[in-house]
N, C-alpha and C. Protein backbone atom coordinates (compact mmCIF):
# COMPACT_ATOMS: atom_id res chain seq x y z
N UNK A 1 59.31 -77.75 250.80
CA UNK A 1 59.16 -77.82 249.36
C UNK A 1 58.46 -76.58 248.82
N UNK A 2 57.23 -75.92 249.18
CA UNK A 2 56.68 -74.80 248.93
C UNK A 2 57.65 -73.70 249.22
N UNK A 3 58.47 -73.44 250.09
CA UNK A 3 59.78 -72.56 249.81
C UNK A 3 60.49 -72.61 248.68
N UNK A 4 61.11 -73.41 248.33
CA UNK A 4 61.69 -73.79 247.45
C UNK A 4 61.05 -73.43 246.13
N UNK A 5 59.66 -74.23 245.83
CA UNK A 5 58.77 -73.39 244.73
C UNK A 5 58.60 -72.16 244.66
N UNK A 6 58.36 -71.49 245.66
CA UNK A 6 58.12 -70.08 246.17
C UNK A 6 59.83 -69.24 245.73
N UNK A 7 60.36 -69.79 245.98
CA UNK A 7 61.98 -69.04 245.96
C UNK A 7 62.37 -68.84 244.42
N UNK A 8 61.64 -70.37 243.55
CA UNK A 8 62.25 -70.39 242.53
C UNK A 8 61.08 -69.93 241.65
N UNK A 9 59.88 -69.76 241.77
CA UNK A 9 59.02 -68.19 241.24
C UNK A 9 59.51 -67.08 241.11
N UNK A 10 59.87 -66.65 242.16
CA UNK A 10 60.27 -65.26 242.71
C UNK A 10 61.65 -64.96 241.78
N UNK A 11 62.48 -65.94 241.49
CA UNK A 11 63.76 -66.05 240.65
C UNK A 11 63.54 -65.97 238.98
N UNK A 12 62.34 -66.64 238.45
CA UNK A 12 61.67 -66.84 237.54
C UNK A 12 61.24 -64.97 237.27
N UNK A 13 60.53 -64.66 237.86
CA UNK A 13 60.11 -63.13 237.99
C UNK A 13 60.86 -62.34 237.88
N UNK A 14 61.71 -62.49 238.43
CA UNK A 14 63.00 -61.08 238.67
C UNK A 14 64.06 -60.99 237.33
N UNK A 15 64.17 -62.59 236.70
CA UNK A 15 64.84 -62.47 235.10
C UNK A 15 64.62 -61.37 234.30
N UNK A 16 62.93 -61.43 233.88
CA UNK A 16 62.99 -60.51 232.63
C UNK A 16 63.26 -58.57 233.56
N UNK A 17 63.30 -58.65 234.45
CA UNK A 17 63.50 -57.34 235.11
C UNK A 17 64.80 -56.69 235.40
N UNK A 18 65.69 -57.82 235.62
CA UNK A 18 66.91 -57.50 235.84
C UNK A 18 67.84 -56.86 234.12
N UNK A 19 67.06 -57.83 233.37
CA UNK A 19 67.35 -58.05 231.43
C UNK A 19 66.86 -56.48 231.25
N UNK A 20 65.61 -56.40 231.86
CA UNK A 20 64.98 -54.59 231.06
C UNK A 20 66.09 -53.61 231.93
N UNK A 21 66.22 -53.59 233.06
CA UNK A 21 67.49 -52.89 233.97
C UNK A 21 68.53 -52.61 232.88
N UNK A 22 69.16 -54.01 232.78
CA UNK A 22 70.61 -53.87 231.82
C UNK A 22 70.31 -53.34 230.75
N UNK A 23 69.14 -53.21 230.08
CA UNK A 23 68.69 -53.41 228.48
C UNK A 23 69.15 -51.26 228.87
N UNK A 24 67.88 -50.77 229.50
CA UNK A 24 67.30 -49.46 230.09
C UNK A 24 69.33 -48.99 230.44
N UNK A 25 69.84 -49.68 230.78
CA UNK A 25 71.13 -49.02 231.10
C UNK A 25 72.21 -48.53 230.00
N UNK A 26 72.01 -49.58 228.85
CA UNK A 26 72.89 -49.80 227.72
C UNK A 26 72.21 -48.65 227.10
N UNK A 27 70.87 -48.63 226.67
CA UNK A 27 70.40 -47.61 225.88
C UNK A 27 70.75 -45.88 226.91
N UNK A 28 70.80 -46.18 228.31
CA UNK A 28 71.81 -44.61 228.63
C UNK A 28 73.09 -45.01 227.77
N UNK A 29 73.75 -46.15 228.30
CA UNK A 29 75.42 -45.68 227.09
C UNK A 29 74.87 -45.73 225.88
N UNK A 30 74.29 -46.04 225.26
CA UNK A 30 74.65 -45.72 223.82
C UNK A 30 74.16 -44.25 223.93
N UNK A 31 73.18 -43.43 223.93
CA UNK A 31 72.87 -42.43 223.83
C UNK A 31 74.12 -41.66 224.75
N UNK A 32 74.88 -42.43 225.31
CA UNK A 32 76.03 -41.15 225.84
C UNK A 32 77.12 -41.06 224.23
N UNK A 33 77.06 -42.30 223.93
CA UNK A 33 78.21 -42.14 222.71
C UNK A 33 77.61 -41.33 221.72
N UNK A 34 76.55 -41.00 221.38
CA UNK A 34 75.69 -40.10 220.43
C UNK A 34 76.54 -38.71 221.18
N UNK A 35 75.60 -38.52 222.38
CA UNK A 35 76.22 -37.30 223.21
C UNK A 35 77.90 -36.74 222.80
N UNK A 36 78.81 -38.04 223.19
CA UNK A 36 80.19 -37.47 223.10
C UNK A 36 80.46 -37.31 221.01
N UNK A 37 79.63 -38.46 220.59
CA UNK A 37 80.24 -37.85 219.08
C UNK A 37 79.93 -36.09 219.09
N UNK A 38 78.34 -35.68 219.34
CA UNK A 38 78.25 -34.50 219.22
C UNK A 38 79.23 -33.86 219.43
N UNK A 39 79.45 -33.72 220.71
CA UNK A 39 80.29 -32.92 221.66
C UNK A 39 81.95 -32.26 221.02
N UNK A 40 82.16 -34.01 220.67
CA UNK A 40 83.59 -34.06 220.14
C UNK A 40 83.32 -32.84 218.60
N UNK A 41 82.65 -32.84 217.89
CA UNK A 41 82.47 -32.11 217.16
C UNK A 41 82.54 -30.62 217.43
N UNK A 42 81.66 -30.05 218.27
CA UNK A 42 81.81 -28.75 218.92
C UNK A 42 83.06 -28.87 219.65
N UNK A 43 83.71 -29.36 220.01
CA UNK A 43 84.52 -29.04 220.75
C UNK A 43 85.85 -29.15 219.98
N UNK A 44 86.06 -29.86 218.80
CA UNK A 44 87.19 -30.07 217.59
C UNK A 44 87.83 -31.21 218.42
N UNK A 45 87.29 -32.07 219.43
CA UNK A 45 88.51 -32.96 219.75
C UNK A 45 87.92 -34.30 219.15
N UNK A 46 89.59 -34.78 218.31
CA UNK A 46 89.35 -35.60 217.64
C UNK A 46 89.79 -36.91 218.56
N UNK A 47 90.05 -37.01 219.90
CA UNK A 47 90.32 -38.13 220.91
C UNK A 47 89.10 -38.66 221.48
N UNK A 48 88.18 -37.36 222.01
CA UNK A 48 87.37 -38.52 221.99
C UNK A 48 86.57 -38.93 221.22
N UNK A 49 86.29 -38.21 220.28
CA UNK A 49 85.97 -38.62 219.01
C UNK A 49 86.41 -40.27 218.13
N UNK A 50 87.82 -40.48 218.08
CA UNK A 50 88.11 -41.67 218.20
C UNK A 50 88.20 -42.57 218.60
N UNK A 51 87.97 -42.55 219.92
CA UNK A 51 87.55 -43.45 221.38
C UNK A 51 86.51 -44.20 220.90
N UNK A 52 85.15 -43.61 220.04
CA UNK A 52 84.14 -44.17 219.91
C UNK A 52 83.91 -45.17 218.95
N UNK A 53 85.25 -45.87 217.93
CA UNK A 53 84.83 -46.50 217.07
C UNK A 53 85.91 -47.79 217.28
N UNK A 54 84.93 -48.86 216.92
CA UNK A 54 85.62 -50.40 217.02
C UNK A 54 87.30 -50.08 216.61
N UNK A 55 87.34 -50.07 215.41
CA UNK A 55 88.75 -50.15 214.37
C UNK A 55 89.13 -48.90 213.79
N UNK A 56 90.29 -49.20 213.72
CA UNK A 56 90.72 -48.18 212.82
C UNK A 56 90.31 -47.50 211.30
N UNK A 57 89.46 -48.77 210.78
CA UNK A 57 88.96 -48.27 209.91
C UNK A 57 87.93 -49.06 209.69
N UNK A 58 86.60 -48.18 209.85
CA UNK A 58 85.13 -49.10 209.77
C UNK A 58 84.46 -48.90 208.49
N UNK A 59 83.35 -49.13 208.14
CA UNK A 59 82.49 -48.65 206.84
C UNK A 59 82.22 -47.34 207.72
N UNK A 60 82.43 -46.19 206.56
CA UNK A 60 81.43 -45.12 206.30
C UNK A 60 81.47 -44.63 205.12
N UNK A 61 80.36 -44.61 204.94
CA UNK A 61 79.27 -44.62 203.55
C UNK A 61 78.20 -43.53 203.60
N UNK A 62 78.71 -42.42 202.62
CA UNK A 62 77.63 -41.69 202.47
C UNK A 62 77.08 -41.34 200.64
N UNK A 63 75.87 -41.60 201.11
CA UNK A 63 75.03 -41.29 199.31
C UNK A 63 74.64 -39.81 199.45
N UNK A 64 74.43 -39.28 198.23
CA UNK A 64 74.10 -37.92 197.71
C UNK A 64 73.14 -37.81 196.87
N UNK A 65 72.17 -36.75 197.04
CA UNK A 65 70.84 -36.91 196.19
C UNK A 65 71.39 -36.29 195.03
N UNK A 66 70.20 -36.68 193.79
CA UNK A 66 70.93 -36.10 192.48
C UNK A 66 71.06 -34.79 192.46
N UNK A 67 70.17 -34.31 192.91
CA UNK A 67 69.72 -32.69 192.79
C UNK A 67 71.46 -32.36 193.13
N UNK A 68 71.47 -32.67 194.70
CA UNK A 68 73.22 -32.12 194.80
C UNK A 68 73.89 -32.60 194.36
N UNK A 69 74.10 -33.65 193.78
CA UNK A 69 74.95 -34.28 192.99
C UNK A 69 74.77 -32.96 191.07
N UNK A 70 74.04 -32.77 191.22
CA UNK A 70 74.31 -32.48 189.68
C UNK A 70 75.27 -30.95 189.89
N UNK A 71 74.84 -30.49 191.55
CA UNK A 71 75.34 -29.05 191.75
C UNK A 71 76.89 -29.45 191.50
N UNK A 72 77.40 -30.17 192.11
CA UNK A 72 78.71 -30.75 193.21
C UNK A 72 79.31 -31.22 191.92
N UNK A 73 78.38 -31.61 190.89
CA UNK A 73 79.70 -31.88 188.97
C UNK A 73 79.79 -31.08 188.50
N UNK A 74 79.14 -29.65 189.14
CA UNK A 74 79.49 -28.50 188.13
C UNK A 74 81.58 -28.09 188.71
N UNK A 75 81.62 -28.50 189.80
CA UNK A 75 83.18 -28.07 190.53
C UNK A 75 83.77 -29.38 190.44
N UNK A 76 83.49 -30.30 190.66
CA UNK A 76 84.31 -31.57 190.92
C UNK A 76 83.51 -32.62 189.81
N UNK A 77 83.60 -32.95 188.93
CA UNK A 77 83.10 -33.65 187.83
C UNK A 77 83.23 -34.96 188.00
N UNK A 78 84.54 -35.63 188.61
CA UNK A 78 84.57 -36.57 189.04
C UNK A 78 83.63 -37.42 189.84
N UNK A 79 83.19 -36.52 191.18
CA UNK A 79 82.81 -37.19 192.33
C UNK A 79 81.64 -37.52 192.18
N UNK A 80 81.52 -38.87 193.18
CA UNK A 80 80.73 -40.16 193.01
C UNK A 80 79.28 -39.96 193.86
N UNK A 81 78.33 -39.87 193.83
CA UNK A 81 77.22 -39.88 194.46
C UNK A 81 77.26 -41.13 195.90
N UNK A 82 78.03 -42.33 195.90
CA UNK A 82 78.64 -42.83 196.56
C UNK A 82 79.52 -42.57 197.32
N UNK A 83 79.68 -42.15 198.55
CA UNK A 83 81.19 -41.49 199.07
C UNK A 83 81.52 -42.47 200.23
N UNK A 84 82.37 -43.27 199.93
CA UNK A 84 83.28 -44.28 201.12
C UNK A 84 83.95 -43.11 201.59
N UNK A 85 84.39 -43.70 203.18
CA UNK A 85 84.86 -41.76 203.65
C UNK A 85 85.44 -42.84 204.78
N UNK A 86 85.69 -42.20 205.79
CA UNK A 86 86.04 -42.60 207.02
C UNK A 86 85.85 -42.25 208.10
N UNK A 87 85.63 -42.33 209.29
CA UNK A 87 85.44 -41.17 210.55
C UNK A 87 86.77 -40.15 210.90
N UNK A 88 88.46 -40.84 210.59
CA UNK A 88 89.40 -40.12 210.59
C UNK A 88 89.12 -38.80 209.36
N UNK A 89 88.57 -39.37 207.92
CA UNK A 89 88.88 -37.83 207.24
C UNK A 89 87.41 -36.90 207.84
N UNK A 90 86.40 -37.92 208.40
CA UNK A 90 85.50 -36.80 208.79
C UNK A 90 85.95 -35.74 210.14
N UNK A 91 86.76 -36.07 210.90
CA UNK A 91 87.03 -35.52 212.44
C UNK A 91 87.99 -34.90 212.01
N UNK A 92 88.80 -35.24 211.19
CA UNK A 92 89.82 -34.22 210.48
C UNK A 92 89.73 -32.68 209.71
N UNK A 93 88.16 -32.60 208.66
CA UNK A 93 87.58 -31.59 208.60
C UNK A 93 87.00 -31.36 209.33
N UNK A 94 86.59 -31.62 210.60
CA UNK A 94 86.05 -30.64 211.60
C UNK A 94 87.23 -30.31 211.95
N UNK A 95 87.84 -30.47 212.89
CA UNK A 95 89.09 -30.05 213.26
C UNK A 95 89.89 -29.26 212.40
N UNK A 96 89.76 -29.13 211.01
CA UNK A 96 90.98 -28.31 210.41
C UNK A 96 90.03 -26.93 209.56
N UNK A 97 88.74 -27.28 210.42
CA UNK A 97 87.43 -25.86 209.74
C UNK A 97 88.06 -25.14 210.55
N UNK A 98 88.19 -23.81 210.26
CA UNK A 98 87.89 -22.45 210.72
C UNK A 98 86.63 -22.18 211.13
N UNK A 99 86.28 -21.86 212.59
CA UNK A 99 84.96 -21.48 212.87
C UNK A 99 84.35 -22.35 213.45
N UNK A 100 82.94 -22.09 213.97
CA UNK A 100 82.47 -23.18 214.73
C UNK A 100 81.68 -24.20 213.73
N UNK A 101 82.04 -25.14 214.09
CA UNK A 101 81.29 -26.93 213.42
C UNK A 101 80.15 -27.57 214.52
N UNK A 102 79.17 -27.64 213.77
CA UNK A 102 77.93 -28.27 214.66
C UNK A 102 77.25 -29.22 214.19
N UNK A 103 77.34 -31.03 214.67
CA UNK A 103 76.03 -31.57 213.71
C UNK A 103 75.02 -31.68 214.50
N UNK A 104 73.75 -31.35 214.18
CA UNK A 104 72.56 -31.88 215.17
C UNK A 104 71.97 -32.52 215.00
N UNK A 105 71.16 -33.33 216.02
CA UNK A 105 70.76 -34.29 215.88
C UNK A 105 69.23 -34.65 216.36
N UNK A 106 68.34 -34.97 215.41
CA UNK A 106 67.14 -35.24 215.50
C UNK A 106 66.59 -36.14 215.80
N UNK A 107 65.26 -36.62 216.50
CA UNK A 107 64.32 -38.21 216.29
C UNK A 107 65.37 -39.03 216.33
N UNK A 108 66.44 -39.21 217.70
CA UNK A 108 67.19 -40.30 217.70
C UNK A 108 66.57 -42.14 218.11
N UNK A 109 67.22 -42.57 217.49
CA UNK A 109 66.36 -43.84 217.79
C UNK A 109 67.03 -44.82 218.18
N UNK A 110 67.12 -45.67 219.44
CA UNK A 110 67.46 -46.74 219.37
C UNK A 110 67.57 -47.94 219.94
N UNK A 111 67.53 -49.18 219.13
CA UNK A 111 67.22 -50.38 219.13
C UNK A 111 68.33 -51.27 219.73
N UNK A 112 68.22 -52.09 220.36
CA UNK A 112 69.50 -52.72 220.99
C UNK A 112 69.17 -53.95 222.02
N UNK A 113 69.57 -54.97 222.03
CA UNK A 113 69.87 -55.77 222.82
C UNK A 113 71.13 -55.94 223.91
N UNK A 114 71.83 -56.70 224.33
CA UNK A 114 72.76 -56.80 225.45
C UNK A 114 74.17 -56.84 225.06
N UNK A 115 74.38 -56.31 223.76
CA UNK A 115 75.51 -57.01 222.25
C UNK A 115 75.37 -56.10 221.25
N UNK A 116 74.40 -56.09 220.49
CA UNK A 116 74.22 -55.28 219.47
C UNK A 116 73.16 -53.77 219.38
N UNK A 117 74.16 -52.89 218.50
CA UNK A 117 72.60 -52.13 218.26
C UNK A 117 72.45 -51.50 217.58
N UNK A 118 71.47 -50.87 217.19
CA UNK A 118 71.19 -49.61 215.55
C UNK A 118 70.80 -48.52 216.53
N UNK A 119 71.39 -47.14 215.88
CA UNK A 119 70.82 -45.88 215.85
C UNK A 119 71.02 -45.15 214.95
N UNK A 120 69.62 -44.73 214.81
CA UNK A 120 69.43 -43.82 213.18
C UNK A 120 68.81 -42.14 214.02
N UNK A 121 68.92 -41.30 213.32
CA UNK A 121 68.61 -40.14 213.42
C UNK A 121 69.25 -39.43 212.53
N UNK A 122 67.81 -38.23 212.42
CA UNK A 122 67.92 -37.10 211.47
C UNK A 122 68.89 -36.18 211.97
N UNK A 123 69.60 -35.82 210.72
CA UNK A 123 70.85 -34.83 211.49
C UNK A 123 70.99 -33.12 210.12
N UNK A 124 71.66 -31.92 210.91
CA UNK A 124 71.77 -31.23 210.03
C UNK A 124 73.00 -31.01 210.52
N UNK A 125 74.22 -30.08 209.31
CA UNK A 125 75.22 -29.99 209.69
C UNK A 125 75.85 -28.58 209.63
N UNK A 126 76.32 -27.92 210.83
CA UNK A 126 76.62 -26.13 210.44
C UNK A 126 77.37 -26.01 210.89
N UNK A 127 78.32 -24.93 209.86
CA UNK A 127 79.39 -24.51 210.18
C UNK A 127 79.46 -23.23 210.06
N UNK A 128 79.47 -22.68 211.39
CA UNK A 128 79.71 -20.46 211.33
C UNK A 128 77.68 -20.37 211.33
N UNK A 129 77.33 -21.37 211.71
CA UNK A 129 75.68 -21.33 212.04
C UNK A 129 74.90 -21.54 210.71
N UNK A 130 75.95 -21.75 209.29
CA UNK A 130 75.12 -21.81 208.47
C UNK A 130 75.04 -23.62 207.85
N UNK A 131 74.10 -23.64 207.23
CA UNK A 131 73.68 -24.86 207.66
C UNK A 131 74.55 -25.60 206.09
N UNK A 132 74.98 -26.64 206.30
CA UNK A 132 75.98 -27.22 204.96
C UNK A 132 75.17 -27.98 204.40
N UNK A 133 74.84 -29.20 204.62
CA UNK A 133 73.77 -30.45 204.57
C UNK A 133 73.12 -30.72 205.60
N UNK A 134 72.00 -32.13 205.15
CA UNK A 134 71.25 -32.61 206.16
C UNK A 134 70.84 -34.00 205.53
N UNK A 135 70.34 -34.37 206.77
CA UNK A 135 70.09 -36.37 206.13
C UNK A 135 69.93 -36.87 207.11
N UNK A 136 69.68 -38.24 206.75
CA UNK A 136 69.38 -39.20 207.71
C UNK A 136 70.65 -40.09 208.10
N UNK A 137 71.40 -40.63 209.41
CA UNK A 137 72.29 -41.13 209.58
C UNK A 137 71.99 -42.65 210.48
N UNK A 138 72.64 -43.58 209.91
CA UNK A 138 72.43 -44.75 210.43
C UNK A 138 73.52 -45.23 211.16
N UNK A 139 73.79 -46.15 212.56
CA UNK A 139 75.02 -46.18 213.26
C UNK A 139 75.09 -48.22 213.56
N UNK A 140 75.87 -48.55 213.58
CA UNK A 140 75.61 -50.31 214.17
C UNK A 140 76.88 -49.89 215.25
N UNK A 141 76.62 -50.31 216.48
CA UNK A 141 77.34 -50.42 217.41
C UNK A 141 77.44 -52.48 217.95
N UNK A 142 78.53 -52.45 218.79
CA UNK A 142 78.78 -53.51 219.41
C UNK A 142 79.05 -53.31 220.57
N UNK A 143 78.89 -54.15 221.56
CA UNK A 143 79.21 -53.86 223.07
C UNK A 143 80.55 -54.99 223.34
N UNK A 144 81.48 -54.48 223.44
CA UNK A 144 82.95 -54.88 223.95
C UNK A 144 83.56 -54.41 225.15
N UNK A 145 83.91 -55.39 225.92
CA UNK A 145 84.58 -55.22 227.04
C UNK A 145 83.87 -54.12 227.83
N UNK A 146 82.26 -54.22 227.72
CA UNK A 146 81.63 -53.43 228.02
C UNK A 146 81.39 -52.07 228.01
N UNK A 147 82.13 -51.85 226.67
CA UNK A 147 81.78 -50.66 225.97
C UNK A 147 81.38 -50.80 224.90
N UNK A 148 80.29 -50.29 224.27
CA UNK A 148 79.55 -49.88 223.26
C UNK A 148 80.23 -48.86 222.18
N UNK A 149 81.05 -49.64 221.05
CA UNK A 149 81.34 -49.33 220.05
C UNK A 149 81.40 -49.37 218.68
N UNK A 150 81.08 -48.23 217.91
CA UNK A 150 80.59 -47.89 216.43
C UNK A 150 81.32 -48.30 215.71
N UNK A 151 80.79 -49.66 214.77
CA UNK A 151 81.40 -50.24 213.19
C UNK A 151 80.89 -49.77 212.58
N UNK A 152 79.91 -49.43 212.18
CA UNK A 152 79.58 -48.86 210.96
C UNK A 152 79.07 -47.94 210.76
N UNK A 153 79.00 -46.61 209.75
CA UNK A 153 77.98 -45.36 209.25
C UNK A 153 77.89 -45.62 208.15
N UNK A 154 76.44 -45.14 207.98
CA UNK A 154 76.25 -45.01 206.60
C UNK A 154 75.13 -43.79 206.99
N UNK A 155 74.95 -42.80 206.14
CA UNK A 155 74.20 -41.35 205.98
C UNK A 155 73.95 -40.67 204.56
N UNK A 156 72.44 -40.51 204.56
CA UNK A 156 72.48 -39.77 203.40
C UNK A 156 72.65 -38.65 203.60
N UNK A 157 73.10 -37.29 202.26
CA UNK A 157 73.58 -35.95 202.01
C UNK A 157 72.96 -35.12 201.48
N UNK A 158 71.82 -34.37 201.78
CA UNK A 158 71.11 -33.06 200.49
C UNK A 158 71.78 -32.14 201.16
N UNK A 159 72.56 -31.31 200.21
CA UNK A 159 73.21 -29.78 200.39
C UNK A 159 72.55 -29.18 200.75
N UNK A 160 72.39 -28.14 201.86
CA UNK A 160 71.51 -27.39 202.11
C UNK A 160 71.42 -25.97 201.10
N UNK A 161 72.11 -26.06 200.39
CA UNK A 161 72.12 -24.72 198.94
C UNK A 161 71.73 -24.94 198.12
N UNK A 162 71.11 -26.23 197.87
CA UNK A 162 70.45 -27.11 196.62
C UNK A 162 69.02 -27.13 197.00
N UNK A 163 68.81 -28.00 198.16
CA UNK A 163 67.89 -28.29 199.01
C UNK A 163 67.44 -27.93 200.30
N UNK A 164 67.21 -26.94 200.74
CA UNK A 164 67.29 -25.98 202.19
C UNK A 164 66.98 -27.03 203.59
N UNK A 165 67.10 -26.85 204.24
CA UNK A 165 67.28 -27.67 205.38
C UNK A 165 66.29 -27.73 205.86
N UNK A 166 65.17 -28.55 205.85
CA UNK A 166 63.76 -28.99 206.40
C UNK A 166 63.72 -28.00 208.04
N UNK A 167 62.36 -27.07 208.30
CA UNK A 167 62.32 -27.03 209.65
C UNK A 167 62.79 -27.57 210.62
N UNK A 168 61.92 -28.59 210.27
CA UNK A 168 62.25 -29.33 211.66
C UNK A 168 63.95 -29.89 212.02
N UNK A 169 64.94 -29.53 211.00
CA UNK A 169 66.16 -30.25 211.44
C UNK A 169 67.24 -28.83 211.78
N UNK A 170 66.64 -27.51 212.40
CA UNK A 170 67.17 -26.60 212.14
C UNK A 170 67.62 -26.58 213.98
């Protein structure tokens, strides 16, 4: 009987360890899918770039501060401080820039259980080394068929010609 108690301690113990293992493993994949979005960017490939998202078409949502917003109505009068967008038209202007495209990425963070998860980080964005915008970007991932994939973005936008690109996101 003291075996038995003894066996089923020892089983009791090893739960929350095996849970931080898997937990400690998922947070390497998600931080690889951060990795390959980068990548896919420098590199203009829009495959694996697409690899990384649930559906064909998820939320992405980006806001614009007024400051650039008031620049951005002097050329386009129309456009919305609100920008529904997509990851296809975003991988599409990288891919159809001339020159090199870079976003970087700052203070990545993230939160996650065995299913779900958030990652936010500060990002700046350059193209030909000069810097376009910068902001904060938010990500919700899901883990399917044991891959970890992105439904949703949402990111804010200050122009970096309006608003210069903070040190630290250079």
């Amino acid at each position: 009987m003291k075996k038995i108690l003894l066996w089923a301690a020892l089983v009791l113990l090893m739960v929350p360890a095996m849970a931080q293992t898997q937990n400690d493993q998922d947070k390497q994949q998600i931080r690889a899918v951060v990795e390959t979005f980068r990548k896919s960017i420098i590199n203009k490939d829009s495959v694996s770039f697409n690899q990384l998202f649930l559906y064909d078409s998820i939320p992405w949502l980006g806001i614009t501060d007024d400051k650039s917003m008031t620049f951005v109505k002097k050329y386009y009068p129309d456009k919305k401080a609100l920008d529904p967008s997509s990851y296809k038209d975003f991988i599409k202007f990288i891919v159809t820039t001339k020159g090199k495209v870079e976003e970087k990425f700052f203070n990545v963070k993230v939160e996650n259980d065995l299913l779900i998860a958030s990652v936010t980080f500060d990002y700046s964005l350059w193209v030909d080394d000069k810097p376009q915008n910068w902001g904060k970007e938010s990500w919700e991932l899901i883990k399917v068929d044991g891959k970890w994939k992105i439904f949703f973005v949402s990111y804010s936008s200050y122009l970096a010609q309006v608003t210069p690109v903070p040190a630290n996101l250079k």
